[in-house]
C-alpha atoms as a PDB file:
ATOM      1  CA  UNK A   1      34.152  16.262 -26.947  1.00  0.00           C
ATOM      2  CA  UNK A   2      34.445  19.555 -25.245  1.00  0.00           C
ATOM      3  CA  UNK A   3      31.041  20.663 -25.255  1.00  0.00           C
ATOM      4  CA  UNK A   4      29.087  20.776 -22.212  1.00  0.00           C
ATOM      5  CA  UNK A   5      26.738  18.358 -21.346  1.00  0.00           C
ATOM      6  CA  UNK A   6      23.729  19.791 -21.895  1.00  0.00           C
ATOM      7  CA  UNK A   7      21.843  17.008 -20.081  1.00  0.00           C
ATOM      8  CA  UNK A   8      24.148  17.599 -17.183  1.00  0.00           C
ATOM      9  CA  UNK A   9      21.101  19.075 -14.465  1.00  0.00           C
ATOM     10  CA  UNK A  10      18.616  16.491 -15.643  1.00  0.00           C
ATOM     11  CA  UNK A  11      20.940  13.442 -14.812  1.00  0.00           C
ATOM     12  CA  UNK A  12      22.108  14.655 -11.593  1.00  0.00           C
ATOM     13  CA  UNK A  13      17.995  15.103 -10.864  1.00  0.00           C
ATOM     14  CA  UNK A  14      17.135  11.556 -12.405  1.00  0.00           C
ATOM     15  CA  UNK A  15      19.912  10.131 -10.502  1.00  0.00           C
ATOM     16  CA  UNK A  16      18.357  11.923  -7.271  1.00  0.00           C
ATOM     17  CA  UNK A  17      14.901  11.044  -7.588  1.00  0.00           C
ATOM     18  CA  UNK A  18      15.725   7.377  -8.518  1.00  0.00           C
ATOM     19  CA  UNK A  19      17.796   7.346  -5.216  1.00  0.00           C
ATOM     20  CA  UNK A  20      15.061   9.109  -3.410  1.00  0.00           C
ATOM     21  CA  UNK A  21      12.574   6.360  -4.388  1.00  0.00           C
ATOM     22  CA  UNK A  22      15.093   3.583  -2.575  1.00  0.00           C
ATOM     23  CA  UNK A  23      15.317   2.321  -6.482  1.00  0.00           C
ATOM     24  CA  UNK A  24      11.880   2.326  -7.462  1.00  0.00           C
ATOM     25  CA  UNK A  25      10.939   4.190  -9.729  1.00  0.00           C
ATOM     26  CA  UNK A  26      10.853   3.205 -13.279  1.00  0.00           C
ATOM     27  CA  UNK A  27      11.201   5.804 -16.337  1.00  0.00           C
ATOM     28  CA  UNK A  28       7.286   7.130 -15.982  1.00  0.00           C
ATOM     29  CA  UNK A  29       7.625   8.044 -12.601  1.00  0.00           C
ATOM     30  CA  UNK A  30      10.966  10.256 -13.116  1.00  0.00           C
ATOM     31  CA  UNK A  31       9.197  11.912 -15.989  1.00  0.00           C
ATOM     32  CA  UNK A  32       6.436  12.841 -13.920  1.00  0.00           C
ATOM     33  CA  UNK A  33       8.712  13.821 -11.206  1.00  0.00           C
ATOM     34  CA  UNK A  34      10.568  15.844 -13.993  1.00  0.00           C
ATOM     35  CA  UNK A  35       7.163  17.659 -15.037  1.00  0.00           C
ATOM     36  CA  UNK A  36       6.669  18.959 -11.593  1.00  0.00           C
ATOM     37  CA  UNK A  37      10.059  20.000 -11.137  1.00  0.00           C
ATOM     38  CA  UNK A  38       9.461  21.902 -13.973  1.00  0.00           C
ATOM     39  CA  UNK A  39      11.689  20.131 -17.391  1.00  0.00           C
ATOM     40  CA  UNK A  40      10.529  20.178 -20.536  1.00  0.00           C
ATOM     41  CA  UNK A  41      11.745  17.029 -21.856  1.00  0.00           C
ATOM     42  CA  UNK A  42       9.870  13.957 -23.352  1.00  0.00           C
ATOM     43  CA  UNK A  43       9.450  10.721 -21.689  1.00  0.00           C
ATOM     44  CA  UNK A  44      11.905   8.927 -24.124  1.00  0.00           C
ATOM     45  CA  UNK A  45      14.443  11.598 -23.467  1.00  0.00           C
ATOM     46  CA  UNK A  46      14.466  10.638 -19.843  1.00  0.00           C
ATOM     47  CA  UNK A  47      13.790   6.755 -20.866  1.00  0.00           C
ATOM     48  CA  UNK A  48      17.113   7.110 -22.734  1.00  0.00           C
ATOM     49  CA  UNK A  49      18.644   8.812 -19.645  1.00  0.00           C
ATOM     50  CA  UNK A  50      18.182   6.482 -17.039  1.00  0.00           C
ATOM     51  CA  UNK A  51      19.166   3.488 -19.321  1.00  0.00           C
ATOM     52  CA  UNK A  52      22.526   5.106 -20.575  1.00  0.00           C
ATOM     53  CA  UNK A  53      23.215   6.382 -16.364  1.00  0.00           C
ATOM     54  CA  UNK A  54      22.691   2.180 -15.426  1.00  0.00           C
ATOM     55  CA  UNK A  55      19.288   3.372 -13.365  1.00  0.00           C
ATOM     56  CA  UNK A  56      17.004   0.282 -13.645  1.00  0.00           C
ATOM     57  CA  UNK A  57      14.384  -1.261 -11.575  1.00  0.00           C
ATOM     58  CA  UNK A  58      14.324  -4.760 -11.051  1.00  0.00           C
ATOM     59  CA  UNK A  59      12.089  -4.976  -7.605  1.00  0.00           C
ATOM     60  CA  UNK A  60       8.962  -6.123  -9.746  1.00  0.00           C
ATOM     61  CA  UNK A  61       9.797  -9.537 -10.838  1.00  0.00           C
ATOM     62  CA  UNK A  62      10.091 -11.049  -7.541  1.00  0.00           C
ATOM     63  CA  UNK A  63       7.515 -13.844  -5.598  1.00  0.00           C
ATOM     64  CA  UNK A  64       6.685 -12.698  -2.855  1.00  0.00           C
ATOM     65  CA  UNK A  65       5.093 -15.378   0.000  1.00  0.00           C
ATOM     66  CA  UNK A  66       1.611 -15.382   0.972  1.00  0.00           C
ATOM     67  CA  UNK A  67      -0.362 -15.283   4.399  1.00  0.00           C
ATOM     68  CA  UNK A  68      -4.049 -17.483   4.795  1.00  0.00           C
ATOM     69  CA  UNK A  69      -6.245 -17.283   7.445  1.00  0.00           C
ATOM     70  CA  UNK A  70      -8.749 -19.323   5.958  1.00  0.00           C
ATOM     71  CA  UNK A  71      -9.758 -22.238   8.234  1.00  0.00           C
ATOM     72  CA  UNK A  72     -13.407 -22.830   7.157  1.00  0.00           C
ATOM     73  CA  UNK A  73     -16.862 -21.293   7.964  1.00  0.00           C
ATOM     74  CA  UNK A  74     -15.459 -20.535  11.587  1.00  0.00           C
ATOM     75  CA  UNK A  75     -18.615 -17.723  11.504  1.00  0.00           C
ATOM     76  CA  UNK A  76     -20.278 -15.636  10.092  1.00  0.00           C
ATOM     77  CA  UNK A  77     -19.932 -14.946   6.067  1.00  0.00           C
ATOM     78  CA  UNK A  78     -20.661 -11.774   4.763  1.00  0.00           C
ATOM     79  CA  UNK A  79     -21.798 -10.613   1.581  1.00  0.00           C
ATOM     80  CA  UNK A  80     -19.248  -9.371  -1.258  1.00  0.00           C
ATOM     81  CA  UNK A  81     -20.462  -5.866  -2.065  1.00  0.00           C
ATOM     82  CA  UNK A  82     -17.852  -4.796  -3.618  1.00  0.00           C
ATOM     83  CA  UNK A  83     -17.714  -7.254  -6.304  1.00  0.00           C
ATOM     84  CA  UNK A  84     -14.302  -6.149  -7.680  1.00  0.00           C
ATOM     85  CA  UNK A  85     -15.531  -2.841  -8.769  1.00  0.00           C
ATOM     86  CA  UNK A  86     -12.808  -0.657  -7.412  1.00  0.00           C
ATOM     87  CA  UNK A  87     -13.596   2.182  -9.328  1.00  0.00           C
ATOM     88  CA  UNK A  88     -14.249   4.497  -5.877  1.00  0.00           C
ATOM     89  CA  UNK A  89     -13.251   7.979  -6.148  1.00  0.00           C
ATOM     90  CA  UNK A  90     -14.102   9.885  -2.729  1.00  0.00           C
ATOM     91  CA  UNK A  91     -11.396   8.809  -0.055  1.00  0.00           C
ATOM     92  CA  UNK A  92     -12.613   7.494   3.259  1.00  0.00           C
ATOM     93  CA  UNK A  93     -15.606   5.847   2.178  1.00  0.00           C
ATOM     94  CA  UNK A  94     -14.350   2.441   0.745  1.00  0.00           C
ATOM     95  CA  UNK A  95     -11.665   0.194   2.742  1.00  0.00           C
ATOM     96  CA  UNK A  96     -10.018  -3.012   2.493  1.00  0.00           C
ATOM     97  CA  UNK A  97      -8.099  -4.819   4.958  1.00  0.00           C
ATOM     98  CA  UNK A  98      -6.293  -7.851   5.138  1.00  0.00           C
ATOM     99  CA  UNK A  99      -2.941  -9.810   7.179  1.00  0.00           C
ATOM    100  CA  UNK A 100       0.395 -10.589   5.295  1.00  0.00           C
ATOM    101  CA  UNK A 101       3.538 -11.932   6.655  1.00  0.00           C
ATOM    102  CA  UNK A 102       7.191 -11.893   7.390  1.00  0.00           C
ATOM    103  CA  UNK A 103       9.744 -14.062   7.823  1.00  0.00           C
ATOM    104  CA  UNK A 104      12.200 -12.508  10.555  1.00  0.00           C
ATOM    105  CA  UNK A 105      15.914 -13.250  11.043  1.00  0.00           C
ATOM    106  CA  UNK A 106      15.423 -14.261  14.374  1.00  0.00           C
ATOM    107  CA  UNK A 107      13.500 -16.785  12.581  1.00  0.00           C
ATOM    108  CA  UNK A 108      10.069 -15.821  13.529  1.00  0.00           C
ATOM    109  CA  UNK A 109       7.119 -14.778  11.720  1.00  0.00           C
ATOM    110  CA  UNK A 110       6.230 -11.019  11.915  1.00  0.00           C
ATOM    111  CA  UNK A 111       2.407 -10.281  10.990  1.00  0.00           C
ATOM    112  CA  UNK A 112       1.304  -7.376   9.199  1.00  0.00           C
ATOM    113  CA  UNK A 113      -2.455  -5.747   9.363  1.00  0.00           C
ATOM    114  CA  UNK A 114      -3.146  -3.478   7.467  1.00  0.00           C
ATOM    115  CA  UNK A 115      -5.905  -1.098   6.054  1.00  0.00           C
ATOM    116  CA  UNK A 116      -6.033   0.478   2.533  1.00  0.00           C
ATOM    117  CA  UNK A 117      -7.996   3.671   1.138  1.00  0.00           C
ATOM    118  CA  UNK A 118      -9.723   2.513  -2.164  1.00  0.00           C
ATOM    119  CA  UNK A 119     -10.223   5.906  -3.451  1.00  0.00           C
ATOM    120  CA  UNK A 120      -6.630   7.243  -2.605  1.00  0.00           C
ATOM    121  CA  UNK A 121      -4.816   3.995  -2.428  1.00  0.00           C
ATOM    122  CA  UNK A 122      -3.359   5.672   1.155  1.00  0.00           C
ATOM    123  CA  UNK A 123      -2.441   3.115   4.133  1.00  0.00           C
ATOM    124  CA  UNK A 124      -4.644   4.435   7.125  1.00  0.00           C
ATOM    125  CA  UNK A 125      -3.536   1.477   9.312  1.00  0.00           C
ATOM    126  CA  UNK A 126      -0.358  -0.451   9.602  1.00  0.00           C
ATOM    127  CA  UNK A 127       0.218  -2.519  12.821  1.00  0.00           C
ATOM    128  CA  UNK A 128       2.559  -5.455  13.509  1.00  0.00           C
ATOM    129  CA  UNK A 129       2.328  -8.499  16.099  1.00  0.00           C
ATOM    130  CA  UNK A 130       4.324 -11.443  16.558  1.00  0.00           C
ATOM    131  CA  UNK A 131       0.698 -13.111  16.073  1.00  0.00           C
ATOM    132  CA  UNK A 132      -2.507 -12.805  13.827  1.00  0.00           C
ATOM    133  CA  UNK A 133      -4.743 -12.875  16.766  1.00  0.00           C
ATOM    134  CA  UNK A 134      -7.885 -10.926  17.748  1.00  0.00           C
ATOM    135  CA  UNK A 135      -5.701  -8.128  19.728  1.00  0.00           C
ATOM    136  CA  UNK A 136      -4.189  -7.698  16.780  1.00  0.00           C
ATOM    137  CA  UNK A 137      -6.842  -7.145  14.670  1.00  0.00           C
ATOM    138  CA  UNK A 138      -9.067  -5.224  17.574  1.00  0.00           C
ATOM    139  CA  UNK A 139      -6.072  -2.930  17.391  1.00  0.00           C
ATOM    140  CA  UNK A 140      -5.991  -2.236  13.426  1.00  0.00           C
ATOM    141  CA  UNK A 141     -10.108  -1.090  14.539  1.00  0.00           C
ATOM    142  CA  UNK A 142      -9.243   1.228  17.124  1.00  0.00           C
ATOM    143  CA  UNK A 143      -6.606   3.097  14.457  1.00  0.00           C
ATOM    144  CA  UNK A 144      -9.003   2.772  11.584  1.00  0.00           C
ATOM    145  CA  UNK A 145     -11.974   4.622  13.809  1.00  0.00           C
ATOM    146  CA  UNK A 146     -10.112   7.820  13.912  1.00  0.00           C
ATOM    147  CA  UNK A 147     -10.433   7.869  10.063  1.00  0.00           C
ATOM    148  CA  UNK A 148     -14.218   7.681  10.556  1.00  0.00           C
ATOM    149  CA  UNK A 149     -16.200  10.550  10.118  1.00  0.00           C
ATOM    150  CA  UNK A 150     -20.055  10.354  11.443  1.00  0.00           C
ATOM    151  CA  UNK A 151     -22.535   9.139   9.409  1.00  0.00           C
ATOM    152  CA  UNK A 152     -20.044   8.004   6.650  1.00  0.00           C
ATOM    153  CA  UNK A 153     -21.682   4.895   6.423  1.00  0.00           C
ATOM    154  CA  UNK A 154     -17.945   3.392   5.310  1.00  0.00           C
ATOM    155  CA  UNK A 155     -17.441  -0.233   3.771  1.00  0.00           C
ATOM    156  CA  UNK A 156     -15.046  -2.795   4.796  1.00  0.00           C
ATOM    157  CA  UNK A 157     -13.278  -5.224   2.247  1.00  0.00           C
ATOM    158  CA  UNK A 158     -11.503  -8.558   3.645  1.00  0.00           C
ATOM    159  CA  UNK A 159     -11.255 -11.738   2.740  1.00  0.00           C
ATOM    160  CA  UNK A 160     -12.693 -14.395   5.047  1.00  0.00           C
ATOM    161  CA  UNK A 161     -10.466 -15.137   7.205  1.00  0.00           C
ATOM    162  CA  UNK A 162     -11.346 -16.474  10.672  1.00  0.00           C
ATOM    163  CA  UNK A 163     -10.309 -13.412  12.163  1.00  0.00           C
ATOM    164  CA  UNK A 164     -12.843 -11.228   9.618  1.00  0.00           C
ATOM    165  CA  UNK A 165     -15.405 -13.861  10.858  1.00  0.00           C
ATOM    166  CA  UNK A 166     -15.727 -13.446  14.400  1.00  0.00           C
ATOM    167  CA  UNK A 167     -18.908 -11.803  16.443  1.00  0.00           C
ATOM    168  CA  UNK A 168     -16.242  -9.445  17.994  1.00  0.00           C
ATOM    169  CA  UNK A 169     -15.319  -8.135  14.708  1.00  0.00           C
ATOM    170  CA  UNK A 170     -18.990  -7.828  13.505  1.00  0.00           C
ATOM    171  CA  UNK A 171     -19.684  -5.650  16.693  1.00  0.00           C
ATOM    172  CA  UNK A 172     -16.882  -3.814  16.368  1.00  0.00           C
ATOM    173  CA  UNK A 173     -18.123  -2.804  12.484  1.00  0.00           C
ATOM    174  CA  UNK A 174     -21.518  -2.074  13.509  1.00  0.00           C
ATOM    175  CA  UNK A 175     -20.561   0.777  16.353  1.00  0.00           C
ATOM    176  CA  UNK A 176     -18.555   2.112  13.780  1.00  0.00           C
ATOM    177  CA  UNK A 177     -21.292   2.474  11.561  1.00  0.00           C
ATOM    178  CA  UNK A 178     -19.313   0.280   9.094  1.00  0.00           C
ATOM    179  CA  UNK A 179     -20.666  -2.352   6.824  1.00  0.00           C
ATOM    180  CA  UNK A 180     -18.437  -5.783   6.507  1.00  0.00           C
ATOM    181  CA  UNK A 181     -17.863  -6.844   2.809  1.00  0.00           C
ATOM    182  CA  UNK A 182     -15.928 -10.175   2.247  1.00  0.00           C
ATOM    183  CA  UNK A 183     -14.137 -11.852  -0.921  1.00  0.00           C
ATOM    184  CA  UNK A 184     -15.604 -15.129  -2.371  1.00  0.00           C
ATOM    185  CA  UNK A 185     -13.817 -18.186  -0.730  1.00  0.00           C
ATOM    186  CA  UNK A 186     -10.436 -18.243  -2.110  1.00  0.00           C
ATOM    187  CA  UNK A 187     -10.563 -15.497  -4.347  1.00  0.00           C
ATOM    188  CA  UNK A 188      -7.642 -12.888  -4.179  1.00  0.00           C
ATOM    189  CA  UNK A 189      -8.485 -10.679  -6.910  1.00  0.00           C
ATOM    190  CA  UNK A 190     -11.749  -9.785  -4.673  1.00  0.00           C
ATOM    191  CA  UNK A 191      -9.461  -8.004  -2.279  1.00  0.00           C
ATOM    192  CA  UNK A 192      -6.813  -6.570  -4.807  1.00  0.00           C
ATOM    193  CA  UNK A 193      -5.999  -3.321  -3.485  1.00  0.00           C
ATOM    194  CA  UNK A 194      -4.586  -4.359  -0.408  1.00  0.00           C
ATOM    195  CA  UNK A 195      -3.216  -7.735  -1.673  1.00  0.00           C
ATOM    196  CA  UNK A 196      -0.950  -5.212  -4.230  1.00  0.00           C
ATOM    197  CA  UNK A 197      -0.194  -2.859  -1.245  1.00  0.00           C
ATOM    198  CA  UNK A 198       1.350  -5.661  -0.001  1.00  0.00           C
ATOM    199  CA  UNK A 199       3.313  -7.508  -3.312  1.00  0.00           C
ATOM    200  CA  UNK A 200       4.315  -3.647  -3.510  1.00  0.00           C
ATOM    201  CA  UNK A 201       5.686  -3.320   0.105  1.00  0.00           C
ATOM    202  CA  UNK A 202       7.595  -6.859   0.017  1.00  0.00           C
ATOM    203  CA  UNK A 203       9.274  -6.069  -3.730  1.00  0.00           C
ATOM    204  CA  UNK A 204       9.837  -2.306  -2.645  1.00  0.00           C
ATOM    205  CA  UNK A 205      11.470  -2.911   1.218  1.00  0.00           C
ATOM    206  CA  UNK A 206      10.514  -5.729   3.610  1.00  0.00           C
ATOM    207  CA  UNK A 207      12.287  -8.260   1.020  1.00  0.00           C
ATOM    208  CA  UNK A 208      15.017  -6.175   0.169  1.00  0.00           C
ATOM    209  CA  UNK A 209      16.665  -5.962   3.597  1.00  0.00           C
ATOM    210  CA  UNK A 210      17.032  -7.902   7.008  1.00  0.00           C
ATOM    211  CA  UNK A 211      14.657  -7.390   9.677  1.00  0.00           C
ATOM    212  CA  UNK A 212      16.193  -9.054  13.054  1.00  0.00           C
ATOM    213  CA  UNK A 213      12.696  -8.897  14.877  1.00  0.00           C
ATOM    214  CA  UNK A 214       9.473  -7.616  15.975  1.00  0.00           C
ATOM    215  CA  UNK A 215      10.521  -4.111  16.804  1.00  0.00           C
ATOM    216  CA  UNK A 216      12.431  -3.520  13.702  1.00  0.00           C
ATOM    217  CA  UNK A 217       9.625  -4.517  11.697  1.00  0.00           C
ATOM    218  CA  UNK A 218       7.478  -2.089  13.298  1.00  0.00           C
ATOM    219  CA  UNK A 219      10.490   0.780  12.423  1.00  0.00           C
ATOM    220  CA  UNK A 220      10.835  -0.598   9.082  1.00  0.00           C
ATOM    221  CA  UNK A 221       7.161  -0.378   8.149  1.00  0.00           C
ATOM    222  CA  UNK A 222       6.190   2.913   9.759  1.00  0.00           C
ATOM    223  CA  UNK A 223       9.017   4.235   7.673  1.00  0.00           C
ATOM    224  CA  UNK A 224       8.107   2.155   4.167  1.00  0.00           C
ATOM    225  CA  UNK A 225       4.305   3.946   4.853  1.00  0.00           C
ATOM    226  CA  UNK A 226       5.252   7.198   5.778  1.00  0.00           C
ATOM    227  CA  UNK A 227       7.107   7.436   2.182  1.00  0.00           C
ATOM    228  CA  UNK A 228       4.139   5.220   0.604  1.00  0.00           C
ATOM    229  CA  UNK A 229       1.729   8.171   1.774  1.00  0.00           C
ATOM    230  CA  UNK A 230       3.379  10.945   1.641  1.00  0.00           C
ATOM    231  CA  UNK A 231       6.417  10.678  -1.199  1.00  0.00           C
ATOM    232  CA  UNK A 232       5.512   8.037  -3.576  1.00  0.00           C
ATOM    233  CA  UNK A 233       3.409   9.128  -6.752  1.00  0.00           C
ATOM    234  CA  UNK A 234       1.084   7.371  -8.492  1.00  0.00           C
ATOM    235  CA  UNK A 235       0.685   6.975 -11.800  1.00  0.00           C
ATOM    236  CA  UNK A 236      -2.979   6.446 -12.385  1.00  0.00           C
ATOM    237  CA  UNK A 237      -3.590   9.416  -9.241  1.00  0.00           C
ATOM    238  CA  UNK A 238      -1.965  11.679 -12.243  1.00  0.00           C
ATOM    239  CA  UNK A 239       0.996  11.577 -10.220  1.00  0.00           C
ATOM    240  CA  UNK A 240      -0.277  12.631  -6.815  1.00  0.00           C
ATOM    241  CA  UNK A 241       0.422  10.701  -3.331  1.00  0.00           C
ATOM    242  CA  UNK A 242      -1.957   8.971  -1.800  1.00  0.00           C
ATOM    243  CA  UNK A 243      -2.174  11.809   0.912  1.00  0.00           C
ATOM    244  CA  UNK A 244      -2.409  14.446  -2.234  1.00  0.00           C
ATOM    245  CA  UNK A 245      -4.771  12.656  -3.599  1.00  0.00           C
ATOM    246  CA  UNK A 246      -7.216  12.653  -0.480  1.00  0.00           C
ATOM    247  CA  UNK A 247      -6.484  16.426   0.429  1.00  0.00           C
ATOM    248  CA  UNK A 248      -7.456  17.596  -3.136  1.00  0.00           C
ATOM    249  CA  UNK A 249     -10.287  15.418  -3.380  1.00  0.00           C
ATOM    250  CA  UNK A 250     -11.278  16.464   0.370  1.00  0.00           C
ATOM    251  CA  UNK A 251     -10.610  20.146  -0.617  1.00  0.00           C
ATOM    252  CA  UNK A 252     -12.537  20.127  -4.139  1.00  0.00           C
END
């Protein structure tokens, strides 16, 4: 009973990174967290760990409500080139894009576009609007140019929603130098990066607290990406960030 707890450091550093993560991060990513800190011990070992410190994650087992901007061939339908083969490995080349939204205490809706890295999984764009209009998508565009490097000849994922449909839109691609890709009608799995980007972000924060409007949505989700990009690891990026990811890939 008087012996030191030799397991005394690695608690207090589970304990810190599971805090770190707001909560989420299950057994794999601590042990990968624990690898780069530099501990030796197995995954069970810090499995184990976390279960007998109370340390669970229970943010993944949640619905989450949907956003569709589907109202009908209000356009023009493009082709689906991507075909769910999101096997991309160079960032910037790939994108997908879609709208989600929010339910707000001041009991409006809060509308979320947003643009995803396929390669990197990083979130290049994040705007909010009261609305799901054109100004808010021209403005996701104006963000998502400064990504674009000349001659990239970059694709575009979205579903096809009336927004994705417009002639605006279409211009807006082509002096980019971007080519539009679109799901099959009413077919979510064709735009599954950014569809989990945003399960993740409503399990991880936006359901987990109360956002009284507009403005603190915009707070709330610069913050939620910031960590997205820069802090949280990914598993199947061998534990890099997204932003990792894209400056080793860049670099190599």
């Amino acid at each position: 009973m008087k012996r030191p707890d030799k397991y005394k450091n690695i608690k207090l550093f589970i304990e810190h990174v599971y805090h770190e993560s707001h909560e989420t991060y299950g057994y794999r990513r601590v042990y990968a967290m624990a690898l780069k800190a530099g501990y030796t011990l197995c995954r069970e070992t810090i499995r184990s760990l976390m279960s007998l410190l109370g340390l669970k994650v229970g943010v993944y087992s949640k619905h989450t409500s949907q956003y569709s901007s589907y109202k009908g061939q209000v356009g023009r339908i493009a082709p689906n080139i991507i075909k769910q083969n999101f096997n991309q490995t160079t960032p910037l080349t790939v994108f997908h894009t879609d709208i989600t939204q929010i339910r707000l205490v001041d009991g409006k809706w809060g509308y979320l576009s947003c643009v995803t890295d396929e390669a990197s999984g990083e979130i290049l764009v994040a705007k909010a609007s009261t609305s799901p209009n054109m100004a808010l998508i021209q403005d996701t565009l104006d963000e998502l140019e400064s990504w674009i490097t000349p001659g990239s000849a970059a694709i575009l994922h979205s579903d096809q929603g009336w927004q994705y449909q417009q002639k605006a839109y279409r211009k807006a691609l082509n002096r980019m130098n971007i080519t539009q890709s679109m799901s099959r009608k009413g077919n979510c799995h064709d735009n599954a990066p950014i569809e989990s980007f945003f399960n993740l972000m409503k399990r991880e924060c936006l359901n987990r607290i109360r956002i009284n409007n507009i403005d603190e949505l915009v707070k709330v989700v610069a913050e939620y990406t910031d960590w997205y990009n820069n802090e949280r690891i990914s598993m199947n990026k061998n534990g890099l960030t997204p932003v990792e990811y894209r400056n080793q890939t860049v670099i190599a």
